[in-house]
PDB file of N, CA and C in Angstrom:
ATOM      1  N   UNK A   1       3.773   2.646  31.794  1.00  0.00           N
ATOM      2  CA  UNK A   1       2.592   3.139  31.122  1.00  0.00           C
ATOM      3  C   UNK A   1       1.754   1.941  30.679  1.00  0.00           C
ATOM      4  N   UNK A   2       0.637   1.817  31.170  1.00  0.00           N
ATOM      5  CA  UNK A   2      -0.550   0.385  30.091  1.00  0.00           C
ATOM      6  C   UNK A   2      -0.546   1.176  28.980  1.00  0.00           C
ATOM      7  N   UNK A   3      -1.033  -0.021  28.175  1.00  0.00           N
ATOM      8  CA  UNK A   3      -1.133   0.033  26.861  1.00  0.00           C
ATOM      9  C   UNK A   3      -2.295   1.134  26.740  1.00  0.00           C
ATOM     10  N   UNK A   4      -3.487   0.960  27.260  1.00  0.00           N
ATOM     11  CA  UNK A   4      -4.578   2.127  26.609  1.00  0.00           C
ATOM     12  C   UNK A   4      -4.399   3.621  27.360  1.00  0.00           C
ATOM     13  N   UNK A   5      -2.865   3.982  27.648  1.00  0.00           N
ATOM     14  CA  UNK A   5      -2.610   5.698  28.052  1.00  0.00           C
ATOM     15  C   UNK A   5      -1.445   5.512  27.024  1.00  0.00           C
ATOM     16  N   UNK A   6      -0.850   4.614  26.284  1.00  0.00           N
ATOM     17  CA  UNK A   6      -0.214   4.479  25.210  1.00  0.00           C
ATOM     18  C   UNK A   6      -0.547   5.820  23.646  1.00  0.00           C
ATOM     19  N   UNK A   7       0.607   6.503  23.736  1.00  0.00           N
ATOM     20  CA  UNK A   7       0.144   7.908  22.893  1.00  0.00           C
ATOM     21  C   UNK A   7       0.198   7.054  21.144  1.00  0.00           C
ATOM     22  N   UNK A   8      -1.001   7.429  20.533  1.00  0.00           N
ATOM     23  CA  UNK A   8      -1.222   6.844  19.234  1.00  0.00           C
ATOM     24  C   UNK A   8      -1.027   8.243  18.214  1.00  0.00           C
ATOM     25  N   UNK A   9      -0.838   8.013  16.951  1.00  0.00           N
ATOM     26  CA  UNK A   9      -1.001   8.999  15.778  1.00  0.00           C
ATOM     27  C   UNK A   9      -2.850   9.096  15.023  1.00  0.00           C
ATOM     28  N   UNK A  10      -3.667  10.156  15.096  1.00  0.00           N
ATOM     29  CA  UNK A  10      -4.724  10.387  14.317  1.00  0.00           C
ATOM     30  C   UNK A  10      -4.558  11.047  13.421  1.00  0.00           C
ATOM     31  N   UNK A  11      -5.809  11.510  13.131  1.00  0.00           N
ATOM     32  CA  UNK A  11      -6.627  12.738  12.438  1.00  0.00           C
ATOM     33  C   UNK A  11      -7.455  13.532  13.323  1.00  0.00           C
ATOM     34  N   UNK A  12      -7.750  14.981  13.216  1.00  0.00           N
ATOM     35  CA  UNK A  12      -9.152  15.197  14.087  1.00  0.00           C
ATOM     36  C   UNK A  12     -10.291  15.127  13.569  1.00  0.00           C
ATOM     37  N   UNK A  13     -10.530  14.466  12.135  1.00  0.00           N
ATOM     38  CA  UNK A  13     -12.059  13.936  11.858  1.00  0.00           C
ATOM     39  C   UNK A  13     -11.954  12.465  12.320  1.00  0.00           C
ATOM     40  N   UNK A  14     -11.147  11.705  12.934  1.00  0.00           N
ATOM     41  CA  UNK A  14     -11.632  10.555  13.812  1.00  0.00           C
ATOM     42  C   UNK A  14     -11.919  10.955  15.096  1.00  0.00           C
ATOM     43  N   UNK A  15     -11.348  11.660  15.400  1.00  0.00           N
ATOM     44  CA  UNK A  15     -11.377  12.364  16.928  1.00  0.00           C
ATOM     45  C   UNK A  15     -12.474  12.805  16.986  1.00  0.00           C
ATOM     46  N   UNK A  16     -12.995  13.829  15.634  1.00  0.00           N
ATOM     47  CA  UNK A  16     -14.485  14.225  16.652  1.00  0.00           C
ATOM     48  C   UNK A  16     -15.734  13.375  15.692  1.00  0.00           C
ATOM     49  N   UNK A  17     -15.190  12.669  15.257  1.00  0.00           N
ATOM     50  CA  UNK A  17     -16.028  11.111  14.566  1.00  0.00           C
ATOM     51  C   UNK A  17     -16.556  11.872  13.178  1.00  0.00           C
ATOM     52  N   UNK A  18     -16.145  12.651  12.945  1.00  0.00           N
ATOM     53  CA  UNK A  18     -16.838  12.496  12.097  1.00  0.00           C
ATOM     54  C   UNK A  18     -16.286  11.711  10.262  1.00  0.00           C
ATOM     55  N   UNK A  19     -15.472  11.181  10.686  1.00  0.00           N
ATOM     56  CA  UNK A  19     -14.894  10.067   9.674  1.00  0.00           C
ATOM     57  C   UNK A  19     -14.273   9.021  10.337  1.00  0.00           C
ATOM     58  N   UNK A  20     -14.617   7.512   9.951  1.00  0.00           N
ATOM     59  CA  UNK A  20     -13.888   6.418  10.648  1.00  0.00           C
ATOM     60  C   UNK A  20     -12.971   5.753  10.775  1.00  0.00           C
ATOM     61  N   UNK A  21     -12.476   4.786  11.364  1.00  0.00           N
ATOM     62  CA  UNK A  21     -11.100   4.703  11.326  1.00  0.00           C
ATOM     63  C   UNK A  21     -11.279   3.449   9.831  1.00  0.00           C
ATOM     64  N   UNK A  22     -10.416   3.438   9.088  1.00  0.00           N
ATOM     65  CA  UNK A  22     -10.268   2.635   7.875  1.00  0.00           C
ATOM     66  C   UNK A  22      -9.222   2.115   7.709  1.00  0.00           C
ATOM     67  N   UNK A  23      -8.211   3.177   8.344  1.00  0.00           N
ATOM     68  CA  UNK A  23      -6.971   2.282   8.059  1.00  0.00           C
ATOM     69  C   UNK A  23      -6.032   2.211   9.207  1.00  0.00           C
ATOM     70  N   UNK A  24      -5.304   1.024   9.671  1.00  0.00           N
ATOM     71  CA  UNK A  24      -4.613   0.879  10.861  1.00  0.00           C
ATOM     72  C   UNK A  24      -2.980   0.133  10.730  1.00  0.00           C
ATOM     73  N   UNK A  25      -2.014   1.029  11.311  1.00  0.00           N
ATOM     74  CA  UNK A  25      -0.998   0.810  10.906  1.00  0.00           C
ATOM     75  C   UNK A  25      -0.064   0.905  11.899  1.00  0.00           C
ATOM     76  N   UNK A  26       0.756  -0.796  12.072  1.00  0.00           N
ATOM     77  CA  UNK A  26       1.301  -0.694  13.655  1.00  0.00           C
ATOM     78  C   UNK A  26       2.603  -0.605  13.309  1.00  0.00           C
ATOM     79  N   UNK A  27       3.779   0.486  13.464  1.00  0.00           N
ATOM     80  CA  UNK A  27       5.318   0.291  12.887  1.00  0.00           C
ATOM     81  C   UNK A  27       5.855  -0.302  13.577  1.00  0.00           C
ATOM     82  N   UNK A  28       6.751  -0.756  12.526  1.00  0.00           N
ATOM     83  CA  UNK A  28       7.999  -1.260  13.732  1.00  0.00           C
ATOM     84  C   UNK A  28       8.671  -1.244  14.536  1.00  0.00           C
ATOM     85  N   UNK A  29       8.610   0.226  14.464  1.00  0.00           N
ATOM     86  CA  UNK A  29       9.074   0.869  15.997  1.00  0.00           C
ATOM     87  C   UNK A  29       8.402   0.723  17.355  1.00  0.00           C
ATOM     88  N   UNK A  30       6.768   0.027  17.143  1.00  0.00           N
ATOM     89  CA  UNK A  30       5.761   0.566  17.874  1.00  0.00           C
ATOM     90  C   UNK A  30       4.906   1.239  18.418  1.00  0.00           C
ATOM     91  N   UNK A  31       5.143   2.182  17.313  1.00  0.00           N
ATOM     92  CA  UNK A  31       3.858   3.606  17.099  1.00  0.00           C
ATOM     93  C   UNK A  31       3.063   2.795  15.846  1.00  0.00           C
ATOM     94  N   UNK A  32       1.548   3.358  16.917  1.00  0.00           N
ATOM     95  CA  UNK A  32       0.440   2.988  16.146  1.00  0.00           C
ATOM     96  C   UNK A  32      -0.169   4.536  15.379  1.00  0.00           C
ATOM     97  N   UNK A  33      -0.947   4.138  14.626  1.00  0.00           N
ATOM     98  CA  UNK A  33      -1.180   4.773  13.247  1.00  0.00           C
ATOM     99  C   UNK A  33      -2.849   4.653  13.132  1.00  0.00           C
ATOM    100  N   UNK A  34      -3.777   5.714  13.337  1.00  0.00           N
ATOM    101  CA  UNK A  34      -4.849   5.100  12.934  1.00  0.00           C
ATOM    102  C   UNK A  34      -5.762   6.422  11.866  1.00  0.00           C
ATOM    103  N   UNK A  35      -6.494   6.128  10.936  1.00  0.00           N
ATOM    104  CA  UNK A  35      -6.700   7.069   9.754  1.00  0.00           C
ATOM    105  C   UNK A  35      -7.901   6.878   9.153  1.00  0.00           C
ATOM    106  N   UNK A  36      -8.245   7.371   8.271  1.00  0.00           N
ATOM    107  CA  UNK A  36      -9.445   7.488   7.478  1.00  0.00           C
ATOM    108  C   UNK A  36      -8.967   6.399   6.009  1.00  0.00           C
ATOM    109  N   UNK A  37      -8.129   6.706   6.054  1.00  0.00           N
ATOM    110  CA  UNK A  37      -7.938   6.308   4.330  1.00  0.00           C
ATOM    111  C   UNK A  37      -7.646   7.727   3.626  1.00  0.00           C
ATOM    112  N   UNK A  38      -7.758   8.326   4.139  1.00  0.00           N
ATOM    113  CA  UNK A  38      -7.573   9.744   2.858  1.00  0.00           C
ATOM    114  C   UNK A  38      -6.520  10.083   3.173  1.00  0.00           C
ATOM    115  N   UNK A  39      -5.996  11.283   2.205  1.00  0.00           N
ATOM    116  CA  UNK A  39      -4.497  11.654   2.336  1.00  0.00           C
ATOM    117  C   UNK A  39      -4.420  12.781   3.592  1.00  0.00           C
ATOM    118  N   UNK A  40      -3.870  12.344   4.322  1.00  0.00           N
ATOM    119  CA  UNK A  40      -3.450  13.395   5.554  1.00  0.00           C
ATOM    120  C   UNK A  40      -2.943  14.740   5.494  1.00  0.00           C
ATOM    121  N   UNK A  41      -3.762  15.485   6.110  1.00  0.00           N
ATOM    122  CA  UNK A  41      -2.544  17.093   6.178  1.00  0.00           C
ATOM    123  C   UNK A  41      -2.079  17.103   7.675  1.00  0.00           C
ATOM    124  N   UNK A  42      -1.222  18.245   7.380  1.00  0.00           N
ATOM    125  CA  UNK A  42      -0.145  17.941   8.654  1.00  0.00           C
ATOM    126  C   UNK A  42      -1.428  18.551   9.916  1.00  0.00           C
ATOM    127  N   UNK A  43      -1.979  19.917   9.208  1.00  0.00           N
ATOM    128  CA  UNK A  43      -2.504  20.379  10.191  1.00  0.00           C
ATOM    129  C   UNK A  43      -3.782  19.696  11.326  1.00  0.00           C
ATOM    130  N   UNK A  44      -3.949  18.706  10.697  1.00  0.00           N
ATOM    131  CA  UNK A  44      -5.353  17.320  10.779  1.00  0.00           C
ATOM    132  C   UNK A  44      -4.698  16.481  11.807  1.00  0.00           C
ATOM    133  N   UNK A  45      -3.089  16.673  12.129  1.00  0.00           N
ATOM    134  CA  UNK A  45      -3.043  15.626  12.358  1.00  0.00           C
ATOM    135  C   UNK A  45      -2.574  15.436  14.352  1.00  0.00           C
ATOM    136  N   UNK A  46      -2.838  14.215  14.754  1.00  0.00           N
ATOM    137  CA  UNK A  46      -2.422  14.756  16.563  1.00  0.00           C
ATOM    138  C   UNK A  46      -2.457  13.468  16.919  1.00  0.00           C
ATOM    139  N   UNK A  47      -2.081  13.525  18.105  1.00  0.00           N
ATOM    140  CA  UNK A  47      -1.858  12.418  19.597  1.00  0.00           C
ATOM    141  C   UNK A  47      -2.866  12.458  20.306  1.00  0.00           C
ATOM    142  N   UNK A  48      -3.299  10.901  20.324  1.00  0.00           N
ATOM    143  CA  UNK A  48      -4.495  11.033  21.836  1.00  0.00           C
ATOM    144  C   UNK A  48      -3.890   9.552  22.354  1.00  0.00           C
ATOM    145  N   UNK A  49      -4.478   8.817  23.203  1.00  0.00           N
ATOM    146  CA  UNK A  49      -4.432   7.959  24.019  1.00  0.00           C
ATOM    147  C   UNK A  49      -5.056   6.494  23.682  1.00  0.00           C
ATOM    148  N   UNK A  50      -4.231   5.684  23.485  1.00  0.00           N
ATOM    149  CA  UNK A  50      -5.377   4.611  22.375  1.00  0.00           C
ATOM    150  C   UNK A  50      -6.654   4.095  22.957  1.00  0.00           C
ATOM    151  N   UNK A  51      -6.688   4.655  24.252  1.00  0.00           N
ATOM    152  CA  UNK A  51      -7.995   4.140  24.909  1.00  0.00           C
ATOM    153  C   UNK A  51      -8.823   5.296  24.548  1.00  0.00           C
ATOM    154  N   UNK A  52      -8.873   6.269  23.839  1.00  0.00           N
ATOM    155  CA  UNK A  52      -9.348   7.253  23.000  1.00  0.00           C
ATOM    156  C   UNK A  52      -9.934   6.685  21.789  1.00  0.00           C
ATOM    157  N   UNK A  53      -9.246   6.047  21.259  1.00  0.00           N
ATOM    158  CA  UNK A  53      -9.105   5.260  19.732  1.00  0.00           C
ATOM    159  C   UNK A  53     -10.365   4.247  19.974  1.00  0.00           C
ATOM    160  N   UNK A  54     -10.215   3.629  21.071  1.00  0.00           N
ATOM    161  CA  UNK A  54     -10.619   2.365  21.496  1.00  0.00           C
ATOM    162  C   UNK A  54     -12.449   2.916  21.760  1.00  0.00           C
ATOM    163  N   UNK A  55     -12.362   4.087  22.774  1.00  0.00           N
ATOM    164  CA  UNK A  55     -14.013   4.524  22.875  1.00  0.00           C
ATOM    165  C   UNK A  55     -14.248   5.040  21.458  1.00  0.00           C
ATOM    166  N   UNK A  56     -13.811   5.859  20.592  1.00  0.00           N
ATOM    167  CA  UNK A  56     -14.409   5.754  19.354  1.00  0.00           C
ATOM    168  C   UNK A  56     -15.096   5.161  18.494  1.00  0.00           C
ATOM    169  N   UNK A  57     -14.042   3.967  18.782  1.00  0.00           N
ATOM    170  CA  UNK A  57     -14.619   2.503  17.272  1.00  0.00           C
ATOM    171  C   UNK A  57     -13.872   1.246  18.167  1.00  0.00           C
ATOM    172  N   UNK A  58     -15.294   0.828  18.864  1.00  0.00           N
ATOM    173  CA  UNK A  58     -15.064  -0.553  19.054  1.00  0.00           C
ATOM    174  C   UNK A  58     -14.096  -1.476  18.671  1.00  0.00           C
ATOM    175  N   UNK A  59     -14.543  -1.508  17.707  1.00  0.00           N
ATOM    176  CA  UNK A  59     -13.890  -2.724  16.659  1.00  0.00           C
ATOM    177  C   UNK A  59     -11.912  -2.796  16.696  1.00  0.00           C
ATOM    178  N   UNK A  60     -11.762  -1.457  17.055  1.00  0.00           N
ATOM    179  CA  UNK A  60     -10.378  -1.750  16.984  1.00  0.00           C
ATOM    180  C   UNK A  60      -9.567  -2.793  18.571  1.00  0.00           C
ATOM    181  N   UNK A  61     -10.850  -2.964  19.437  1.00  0.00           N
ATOM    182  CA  UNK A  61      -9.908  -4.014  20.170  1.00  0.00           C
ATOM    183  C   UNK A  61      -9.864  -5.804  19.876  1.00  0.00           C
ATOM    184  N   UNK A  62     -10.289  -5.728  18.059  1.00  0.00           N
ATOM    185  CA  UNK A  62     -10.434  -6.820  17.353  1.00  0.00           C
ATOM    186  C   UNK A  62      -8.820  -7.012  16.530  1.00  0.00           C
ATOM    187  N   UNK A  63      -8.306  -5.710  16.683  1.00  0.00           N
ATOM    188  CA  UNK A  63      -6.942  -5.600  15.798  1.00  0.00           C
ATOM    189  C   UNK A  63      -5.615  -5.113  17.260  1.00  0.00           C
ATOM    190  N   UNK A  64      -6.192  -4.964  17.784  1.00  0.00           N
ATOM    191  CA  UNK A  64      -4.715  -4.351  18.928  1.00  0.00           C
ATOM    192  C   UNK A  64      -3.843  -5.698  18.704  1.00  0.00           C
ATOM    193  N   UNK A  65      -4.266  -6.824  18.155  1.00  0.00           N
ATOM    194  CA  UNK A  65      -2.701  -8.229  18.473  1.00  0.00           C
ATOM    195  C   UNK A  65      -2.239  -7.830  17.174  1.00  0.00           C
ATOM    196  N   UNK A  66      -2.187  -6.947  16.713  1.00  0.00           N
ATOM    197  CA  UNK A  66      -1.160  -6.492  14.679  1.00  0.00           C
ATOM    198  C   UNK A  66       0.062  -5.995  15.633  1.00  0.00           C
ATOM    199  N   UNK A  67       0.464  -7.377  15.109  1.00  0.00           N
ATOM    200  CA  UNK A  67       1.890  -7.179  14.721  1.00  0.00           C
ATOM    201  C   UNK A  67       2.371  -5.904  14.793  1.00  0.00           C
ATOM    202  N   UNK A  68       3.814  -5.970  15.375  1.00  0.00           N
ATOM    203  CA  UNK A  68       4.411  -4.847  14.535  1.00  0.00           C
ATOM    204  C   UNK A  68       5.020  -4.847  13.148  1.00  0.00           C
ATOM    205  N   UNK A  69       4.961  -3.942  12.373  1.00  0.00           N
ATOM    206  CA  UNK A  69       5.362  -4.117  10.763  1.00  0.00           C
ATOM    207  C   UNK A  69       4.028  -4.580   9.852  1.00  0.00           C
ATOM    208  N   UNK A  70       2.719  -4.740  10.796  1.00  0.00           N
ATOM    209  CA  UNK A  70       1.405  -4.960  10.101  1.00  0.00           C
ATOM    210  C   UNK A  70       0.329  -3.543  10.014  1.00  0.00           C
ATOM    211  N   UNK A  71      -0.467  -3.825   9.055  1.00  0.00           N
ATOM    212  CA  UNK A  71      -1.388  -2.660   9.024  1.00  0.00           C
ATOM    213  C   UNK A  71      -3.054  -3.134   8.705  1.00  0.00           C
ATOM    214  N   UNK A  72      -3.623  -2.886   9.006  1.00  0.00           N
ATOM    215  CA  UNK A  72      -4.986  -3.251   8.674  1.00  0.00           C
ATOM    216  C   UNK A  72      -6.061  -2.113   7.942  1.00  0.00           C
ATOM    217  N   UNK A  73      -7.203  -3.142   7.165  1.00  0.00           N
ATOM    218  CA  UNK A  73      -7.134  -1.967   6.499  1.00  0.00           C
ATOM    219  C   UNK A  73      -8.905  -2.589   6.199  1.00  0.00           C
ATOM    220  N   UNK A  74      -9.685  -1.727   6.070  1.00  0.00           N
ATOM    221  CA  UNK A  74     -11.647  -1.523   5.270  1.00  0.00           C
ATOM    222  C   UNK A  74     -11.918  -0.548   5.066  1.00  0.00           C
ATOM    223  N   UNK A  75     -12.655  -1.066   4.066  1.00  0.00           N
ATOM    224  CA  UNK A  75     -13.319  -0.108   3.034  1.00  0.00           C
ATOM    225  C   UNK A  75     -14.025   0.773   3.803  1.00  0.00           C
ATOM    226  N   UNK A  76     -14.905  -0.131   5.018  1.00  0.00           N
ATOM    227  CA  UNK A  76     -16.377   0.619   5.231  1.00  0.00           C
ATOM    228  C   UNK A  76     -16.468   0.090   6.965  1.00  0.00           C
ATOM    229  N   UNK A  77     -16.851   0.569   8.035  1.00  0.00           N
ATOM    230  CA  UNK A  77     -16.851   0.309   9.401  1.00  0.00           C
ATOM    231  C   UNK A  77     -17.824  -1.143   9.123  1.00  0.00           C
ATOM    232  N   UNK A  78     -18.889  -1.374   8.349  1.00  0.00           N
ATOM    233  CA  UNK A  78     -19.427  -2.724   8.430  1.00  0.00           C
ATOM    234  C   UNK A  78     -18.488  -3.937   8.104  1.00  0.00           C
ATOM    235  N   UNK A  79     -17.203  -3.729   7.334  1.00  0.00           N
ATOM    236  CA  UNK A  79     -16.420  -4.335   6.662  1.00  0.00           C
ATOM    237  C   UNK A  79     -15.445  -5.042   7.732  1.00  0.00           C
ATOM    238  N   UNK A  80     -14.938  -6.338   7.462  1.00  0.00           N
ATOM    239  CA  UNK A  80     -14.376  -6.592   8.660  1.00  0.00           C
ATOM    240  C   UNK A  80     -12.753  -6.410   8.437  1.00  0.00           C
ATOM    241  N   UNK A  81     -11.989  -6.364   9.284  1.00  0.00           N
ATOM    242  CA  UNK A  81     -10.407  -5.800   9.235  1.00  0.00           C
ATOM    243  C   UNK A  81      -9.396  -7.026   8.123  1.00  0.00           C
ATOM    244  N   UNK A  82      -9.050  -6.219   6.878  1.00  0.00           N
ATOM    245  CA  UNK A  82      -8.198  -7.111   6.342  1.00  0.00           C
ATOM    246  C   UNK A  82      -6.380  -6.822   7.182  1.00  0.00           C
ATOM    247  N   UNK A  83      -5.710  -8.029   7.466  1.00  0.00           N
ATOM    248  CA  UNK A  83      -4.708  -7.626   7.838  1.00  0.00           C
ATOM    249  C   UNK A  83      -3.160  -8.143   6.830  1.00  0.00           C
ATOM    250  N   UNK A  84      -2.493  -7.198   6.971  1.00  0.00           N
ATOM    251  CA  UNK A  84      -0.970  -7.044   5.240  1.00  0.00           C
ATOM    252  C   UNK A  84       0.144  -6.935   6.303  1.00  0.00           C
ATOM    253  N   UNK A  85       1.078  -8.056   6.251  1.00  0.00           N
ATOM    254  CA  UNK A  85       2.077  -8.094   6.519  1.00  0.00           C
ATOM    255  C   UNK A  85       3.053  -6.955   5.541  1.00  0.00           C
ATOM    256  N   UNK A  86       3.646  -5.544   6.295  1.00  0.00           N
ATOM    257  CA  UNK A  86       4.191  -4.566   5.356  1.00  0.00           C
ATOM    258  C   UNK A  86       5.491  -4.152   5.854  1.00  0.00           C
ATOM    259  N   UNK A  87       6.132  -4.708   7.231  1.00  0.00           N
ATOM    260  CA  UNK A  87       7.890  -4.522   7.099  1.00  0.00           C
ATOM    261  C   UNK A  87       7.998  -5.296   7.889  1.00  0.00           C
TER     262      UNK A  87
END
């Protein structure tokens, strides 16, 4: 499998844009994580393809080298990616 048919974790207000990605979180396992910042419900939540992720919001092929056990994280899409070493 390449990396951008690689199955990621959302929301469906990133999916149909209408909230951005804010927060990014790569586990250690190697499932990626990508979110709004707000608290998640289960029913919000799904699998797409990170080359999905990737046509959404640019900016995230500025963060695909995070680590695993790293997460990245802004306030605001103008804001640039802070990155937190977290396991």
């Amino acid at each position: 499998m390449s990396k951008g048919n690689t199955a990621v974790f959302t929301v469906k207000q990133i999916y149909s844009k209408e909230q951005p990605i804010l927060f990014v979180h790569h586990n250690t396992d190697g499932t990626w994580h990508f979110f709004t910042g707000d608290k998640i419900k289960a029913a919000d939540a799904m699998m797409v393809a990170l080359f999905e992720i990737t046509t959404i919001d640019k900016t995230i092929a500025n963060i695909l080298d995070l680590p695993k056990g790293w997460q990245a994280s802004r306030r605001s899409i103008k804001e640039e990616w802070l990155r937190v070493q977290v396991g």
